[in-house]
C-alpha atoms as a PDB file:
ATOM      1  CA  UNK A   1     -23.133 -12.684   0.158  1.00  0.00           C
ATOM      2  CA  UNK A   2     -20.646 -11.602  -2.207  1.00  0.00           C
ATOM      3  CA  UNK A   3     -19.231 -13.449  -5.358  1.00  0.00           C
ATOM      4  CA  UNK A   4     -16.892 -15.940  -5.111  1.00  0.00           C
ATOM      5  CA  UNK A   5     -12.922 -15.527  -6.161  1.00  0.00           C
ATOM      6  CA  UNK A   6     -12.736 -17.561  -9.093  1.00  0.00           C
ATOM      7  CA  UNK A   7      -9.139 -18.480 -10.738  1.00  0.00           C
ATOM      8  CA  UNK A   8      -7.914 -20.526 -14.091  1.00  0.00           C
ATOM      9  CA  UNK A   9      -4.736 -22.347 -13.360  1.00  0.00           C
ATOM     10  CA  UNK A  10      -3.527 -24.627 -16.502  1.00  0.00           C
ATOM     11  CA  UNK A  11      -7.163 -24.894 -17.950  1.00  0.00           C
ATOM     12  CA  UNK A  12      -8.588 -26.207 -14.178  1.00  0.00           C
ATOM     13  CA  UNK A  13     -11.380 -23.181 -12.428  1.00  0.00           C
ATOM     14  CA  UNK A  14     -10.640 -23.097  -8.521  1.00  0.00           C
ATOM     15  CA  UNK A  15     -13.562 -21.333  -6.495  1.00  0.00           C
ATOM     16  CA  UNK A  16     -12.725 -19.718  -2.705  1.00  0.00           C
ATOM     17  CA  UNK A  17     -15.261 -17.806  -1.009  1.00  0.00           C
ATOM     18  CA  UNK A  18     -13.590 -15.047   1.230  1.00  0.00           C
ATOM     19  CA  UNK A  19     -14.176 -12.919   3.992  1.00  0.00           C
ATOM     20  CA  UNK A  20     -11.971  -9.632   4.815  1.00  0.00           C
ATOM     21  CA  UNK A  21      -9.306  -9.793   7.445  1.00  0.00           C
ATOM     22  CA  UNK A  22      -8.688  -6.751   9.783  1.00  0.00           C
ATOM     23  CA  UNK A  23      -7.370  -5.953  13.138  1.00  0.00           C
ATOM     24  CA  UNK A  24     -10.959  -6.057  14.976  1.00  0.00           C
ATOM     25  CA  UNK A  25     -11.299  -9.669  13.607  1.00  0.00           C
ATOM     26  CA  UNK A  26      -7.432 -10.526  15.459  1.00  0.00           C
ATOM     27  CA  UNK A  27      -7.418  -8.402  18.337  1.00  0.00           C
ATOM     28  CA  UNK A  28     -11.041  -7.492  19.444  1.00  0.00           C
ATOM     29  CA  UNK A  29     -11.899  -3.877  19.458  1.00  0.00           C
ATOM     30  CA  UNK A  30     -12.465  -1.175  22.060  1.00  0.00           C
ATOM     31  CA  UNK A  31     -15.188   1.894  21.266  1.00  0.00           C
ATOM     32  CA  UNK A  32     -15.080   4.651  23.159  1.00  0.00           C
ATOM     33  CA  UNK A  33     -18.708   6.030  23.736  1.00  0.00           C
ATOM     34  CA  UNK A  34     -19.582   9.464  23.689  1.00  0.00           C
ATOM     35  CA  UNK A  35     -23.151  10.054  25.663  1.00  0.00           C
ATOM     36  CA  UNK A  36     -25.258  13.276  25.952  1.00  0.00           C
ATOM     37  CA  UNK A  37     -27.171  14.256  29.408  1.00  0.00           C
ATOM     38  CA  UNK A  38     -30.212  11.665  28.224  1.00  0.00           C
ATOM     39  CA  UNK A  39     -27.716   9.094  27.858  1.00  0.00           C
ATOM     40  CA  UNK A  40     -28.083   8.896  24.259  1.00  0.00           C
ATOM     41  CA  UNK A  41     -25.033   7.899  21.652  1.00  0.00           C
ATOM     42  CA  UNK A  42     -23.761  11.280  20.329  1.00  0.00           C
ATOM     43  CA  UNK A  43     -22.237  10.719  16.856  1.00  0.00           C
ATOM     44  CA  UNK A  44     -20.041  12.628  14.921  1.00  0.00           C
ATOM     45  CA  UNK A  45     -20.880  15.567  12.291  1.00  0.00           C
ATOM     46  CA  UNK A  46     -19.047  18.882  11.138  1.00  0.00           C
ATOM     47  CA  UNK A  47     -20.425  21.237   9.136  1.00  0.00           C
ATOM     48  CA  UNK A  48     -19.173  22.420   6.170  1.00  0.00           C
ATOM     49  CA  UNK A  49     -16.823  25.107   4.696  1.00  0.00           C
ATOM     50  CA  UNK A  50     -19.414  27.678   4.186  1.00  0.00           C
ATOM     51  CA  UNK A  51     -21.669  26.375   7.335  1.00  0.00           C
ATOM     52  CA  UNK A  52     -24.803  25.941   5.692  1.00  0.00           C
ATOM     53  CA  UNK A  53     -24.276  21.899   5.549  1.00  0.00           C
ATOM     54  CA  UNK A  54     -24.384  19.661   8.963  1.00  0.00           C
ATOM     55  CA  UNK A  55     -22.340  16.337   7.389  1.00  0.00           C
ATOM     56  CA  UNK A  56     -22.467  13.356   9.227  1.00  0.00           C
ATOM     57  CA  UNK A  57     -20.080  10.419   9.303  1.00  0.00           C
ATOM     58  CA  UNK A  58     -20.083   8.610   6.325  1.00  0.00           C
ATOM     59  CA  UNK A  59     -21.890  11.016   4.289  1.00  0.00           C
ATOM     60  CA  UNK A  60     -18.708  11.807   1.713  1.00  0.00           C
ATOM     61  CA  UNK A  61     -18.161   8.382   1.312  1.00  0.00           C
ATOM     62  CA  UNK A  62     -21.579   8.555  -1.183  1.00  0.00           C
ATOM     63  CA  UNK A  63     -20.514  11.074  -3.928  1.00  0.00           C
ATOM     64  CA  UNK A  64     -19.287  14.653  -3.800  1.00  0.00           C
ATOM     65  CA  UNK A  65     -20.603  18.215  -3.911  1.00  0.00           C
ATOM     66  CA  UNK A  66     -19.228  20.229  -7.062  1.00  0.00           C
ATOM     67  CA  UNK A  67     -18.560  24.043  -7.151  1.00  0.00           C
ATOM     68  CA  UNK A  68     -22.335  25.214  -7.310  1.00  0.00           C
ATOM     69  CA  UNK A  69     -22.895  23.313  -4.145  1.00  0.00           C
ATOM     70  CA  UNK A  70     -24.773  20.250  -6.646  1.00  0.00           C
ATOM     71  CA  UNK A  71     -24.668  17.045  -4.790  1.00  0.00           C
ATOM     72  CA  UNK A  72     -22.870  14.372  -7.077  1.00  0.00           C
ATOM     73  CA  UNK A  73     -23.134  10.506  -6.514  1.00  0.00           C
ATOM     74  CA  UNK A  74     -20.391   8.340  -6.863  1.00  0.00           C
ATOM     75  CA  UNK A  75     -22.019   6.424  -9.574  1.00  0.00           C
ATOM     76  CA  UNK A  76     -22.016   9.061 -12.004  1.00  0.00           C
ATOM     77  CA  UNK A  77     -17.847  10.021 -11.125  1.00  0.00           C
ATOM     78  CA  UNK A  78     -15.679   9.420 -14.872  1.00  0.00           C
ATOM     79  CA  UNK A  79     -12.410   8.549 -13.815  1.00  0.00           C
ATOM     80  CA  UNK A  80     -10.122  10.892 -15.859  1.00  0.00           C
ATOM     81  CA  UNK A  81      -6.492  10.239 -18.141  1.00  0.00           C
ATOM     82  CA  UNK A  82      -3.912  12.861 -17.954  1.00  0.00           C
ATOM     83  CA  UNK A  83      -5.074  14.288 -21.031  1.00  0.00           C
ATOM     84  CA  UNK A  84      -8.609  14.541 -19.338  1.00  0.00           C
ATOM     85  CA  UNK A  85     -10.062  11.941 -21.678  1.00  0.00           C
ATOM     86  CA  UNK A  86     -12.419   9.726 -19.526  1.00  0.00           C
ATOM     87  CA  UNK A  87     -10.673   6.139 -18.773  1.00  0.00           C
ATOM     88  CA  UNK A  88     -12.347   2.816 -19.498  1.00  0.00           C
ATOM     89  CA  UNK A  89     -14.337   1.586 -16.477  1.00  0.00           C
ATOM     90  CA  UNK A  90     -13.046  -2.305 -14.961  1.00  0.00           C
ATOM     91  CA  UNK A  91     -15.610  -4.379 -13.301  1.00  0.00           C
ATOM     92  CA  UNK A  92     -15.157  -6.525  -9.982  1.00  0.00           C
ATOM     93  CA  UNK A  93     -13.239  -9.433 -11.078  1.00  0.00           C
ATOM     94  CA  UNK A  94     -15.716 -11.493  -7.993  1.00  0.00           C
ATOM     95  CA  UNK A  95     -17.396 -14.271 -10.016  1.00  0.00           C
ATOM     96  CA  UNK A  96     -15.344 -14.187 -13.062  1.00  0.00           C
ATOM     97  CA  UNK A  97     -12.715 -16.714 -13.406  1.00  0.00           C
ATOM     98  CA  UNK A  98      -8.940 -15.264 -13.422  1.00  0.00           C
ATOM     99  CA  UNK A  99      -6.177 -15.868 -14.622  1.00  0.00           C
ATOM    100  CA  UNK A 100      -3.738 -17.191 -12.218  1.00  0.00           C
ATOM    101  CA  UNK A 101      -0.218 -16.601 -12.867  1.00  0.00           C
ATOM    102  CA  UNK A 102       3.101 -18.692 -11.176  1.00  0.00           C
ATOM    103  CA  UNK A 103       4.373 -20.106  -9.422  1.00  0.00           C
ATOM    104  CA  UNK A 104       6.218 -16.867  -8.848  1.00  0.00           C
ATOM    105  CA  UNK A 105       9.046 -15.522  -7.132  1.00  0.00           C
ATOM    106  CA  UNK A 106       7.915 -15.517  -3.403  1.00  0.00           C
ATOM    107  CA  UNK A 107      10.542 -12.553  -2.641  1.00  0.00           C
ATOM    108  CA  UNK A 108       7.598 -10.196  -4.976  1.00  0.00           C
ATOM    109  CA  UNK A 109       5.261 -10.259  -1.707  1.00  0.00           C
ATOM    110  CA  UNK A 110       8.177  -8.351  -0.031  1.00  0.00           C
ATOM    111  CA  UNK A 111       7.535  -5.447  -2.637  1.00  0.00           C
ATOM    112  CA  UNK A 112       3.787  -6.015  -2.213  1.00  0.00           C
ATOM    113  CA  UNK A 113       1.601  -2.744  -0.328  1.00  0.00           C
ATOM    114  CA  UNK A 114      -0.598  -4.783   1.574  1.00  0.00           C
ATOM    115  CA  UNK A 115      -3.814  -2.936   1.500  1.00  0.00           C
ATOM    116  CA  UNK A 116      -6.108  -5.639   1.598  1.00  0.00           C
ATOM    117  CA  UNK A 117      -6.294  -9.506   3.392  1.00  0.00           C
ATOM    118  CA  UNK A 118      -8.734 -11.933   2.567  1.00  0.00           C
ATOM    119  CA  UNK A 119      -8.932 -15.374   4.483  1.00  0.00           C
ATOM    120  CA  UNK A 120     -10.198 -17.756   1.722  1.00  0.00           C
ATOM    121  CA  UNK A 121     -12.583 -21.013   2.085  1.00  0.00           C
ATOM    122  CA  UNK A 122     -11.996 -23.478  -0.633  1.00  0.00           C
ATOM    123  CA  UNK A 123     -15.172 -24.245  -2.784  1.00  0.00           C
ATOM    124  CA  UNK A 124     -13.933 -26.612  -5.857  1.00  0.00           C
ATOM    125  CA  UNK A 125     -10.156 -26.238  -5.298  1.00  0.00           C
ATOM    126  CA  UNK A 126      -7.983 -28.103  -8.211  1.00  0.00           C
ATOM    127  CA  UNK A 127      -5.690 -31.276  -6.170  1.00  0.00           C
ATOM    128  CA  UNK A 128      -3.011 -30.005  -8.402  1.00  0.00           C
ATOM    129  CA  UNK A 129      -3.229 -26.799  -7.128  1.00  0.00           C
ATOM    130  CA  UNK A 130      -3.854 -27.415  -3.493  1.00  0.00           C
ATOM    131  CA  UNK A 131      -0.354 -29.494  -3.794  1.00  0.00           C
ATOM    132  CA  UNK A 132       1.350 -26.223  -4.778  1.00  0.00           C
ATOM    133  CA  UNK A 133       0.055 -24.108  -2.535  1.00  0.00           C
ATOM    134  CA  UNK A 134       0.546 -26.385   0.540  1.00  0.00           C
ATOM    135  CA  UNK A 135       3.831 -26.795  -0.742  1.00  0.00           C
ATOM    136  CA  UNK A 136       4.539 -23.101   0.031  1.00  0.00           C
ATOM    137  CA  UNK A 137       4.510 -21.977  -3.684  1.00  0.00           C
ATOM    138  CA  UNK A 138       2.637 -18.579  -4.256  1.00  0.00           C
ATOM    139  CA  UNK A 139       0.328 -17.619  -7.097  1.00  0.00           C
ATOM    140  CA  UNK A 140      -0.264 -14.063  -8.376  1.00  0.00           C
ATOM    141  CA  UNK A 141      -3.651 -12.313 -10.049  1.00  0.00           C
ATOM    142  CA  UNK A 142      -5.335  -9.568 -10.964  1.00  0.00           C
ATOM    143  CA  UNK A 143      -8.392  -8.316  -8.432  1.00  0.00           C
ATOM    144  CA  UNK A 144     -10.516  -5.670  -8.441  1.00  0.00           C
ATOM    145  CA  UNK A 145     -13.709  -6.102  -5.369  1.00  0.00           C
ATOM    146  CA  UNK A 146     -16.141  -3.143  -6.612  1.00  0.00           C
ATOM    147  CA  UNK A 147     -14.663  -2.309 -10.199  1.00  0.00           C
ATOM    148  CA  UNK A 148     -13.623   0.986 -11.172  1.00  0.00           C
ATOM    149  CA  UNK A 149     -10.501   2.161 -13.473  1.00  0.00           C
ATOM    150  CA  UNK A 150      -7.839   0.760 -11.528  1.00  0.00           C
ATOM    151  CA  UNK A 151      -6.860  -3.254 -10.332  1.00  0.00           C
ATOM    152  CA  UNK A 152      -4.531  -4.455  -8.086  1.00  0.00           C
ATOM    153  CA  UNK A 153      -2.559  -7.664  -7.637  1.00  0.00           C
ATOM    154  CA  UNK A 154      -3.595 -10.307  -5.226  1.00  0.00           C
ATOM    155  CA  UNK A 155      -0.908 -13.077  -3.939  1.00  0.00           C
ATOM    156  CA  UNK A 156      -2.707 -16.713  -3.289  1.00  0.00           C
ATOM    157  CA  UNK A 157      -0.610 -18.430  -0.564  1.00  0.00           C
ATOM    158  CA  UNK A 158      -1.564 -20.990   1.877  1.00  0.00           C
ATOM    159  CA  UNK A 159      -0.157 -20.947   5.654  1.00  0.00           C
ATOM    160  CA  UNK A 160      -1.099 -23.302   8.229  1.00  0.00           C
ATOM    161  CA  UNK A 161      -3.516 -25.313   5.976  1.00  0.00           C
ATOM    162  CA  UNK A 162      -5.335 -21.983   5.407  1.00  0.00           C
ATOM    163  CA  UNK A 163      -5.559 -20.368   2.534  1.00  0.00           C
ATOM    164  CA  UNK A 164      -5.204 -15.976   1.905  1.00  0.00           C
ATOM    165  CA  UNK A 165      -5.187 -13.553  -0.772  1.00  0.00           C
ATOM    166  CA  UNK A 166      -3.296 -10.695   0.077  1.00  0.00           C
ATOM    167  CA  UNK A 167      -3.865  -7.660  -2.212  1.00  0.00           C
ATOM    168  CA  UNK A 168      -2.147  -4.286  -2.866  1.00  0.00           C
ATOM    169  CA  UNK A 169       0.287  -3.168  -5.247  1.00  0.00           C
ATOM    170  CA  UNK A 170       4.110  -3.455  -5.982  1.00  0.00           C
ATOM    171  CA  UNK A 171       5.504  -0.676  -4.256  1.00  0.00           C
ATOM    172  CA  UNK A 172       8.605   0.959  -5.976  1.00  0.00           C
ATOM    173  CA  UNK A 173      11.520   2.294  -4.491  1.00  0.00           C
ATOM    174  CA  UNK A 174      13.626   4.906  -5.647  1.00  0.00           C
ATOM    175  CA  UNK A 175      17.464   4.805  -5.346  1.00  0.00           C
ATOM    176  CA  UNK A 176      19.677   7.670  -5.012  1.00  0.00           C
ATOM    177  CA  UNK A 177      23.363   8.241  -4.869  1.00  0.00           C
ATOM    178  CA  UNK A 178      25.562  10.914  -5.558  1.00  0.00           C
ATOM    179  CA  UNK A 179      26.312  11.630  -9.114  1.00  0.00           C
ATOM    180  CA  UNK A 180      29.967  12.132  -8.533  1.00  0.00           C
ATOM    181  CA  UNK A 181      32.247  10.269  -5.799  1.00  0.00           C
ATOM    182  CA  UNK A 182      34.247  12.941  -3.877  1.00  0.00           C
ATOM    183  CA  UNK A 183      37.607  11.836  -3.603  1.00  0.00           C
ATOM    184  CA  UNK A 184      40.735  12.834  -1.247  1.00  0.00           C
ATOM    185  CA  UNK A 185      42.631  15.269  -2.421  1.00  0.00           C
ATOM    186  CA  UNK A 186      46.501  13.690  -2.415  1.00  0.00           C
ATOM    187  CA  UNK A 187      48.430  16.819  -2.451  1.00  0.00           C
ATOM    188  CA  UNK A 188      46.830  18.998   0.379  1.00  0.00           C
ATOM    189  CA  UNK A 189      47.570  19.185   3.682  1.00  0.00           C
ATOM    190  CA  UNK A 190      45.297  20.313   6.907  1.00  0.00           C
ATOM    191  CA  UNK A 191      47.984  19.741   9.491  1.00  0.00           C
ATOM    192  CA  UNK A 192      47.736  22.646  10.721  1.00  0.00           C
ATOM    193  CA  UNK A 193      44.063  22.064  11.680  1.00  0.00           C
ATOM    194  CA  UNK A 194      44.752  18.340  13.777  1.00  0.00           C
ATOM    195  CA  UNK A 195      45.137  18.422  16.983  1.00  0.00           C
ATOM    196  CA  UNK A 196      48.750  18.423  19.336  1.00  0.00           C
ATOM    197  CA  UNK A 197      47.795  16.157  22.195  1.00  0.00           C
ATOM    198  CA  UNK A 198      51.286  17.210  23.703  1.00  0.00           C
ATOM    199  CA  UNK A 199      50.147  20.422  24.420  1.00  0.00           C
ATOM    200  CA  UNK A 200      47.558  18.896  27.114  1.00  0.00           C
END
């Protein structure tokens, strides 16, 4: 089972367990199944570039092979800066108590990439805290589920007397306009282009 989500709001630890929401979970799920002539479950494979390497599903999800063809686990990636200096490695933030940060502005979820939603089960949740939340106020703090050399932002807000984390990051828009107003030109004149509806 994996560690708990642990936060520290005004000195008081709250503890949820949680479990991923997805669509399969909502909706149910349909599988299509592909069978040979022995009625046996075919599964997927390609092979690669060169086509001396059958890879089956799942496979590149366990590391990468590097220019010589040298299989390289994920473990043993360095995440790298722009300058190509190696970046400091973060570890899960499960079972390590986090800062939680708000109540905040509930319009920030609206600039929030979901990428991640995580229905929570309250283990040692702070009164004080439970009032806010069920109160419709929203907390905000840093997650990371596996570690690596990035985090994200997870939003704690409770909806129907149950309780979510929804995770991603703030996604930024860019505005454009013109960078000079075109304006009408007072002194010319395009009659000559309009139209004479008396000639119809």
């Amino acid at each position: 089972m994996a560690k708990p989500i642990i936060v520290n709001w005004g000195g008081v630890q709250s503890t949820f367990d949680h479990e991923k929401l997805d669509r399969a979970k909502l909706y149910g799920k349909r599988q299509r199944q592909i069978l040979d002539p022995h009625e046996q479950r075919c599964e997927r494979a390609e092979l690669s570039r060169d086509g001396t390497l059958l890879i089956r599903s799942g496979m590149t999800a366990q590391g990468y092979f590097d220019e010589g063809n040298a299989w390289i686990p994920n473990g043993k990636l360095v995440g790298l800066d722009g300058d190509g200096k190696p970046l400091p490695h973060i570890p899960s933030t499960l079972g390590e108590a986090q800062k939680l940060e708000g109540p905040i502005d509930p319009g920030e979820l609206l600039d929030l990439a979901v990428r991640s939603v995580y229905t929570l089960d309250p283990n040692g949740l702070d009164p004080k805290l439970e009032g806010e939340l069920r109160g419709g106020k929203v907390f905000r703090f840093v997650f990371s589920y596996r570690g690596g050399y990035d985090t994200e932002l997870a939003y704690l807000v409770c909806n129907g007397g149950a309780y979510f984390a929804l995770v991603g990051s703030p996604a930024v828009s860019e505005w454009c306009e013109l960078q000079t107003t075109v304006a009408d030109d007072p002194g010319g004149d395009d009659d000559g282009d309009e139209l004479d509806f008396e000639m119809f």
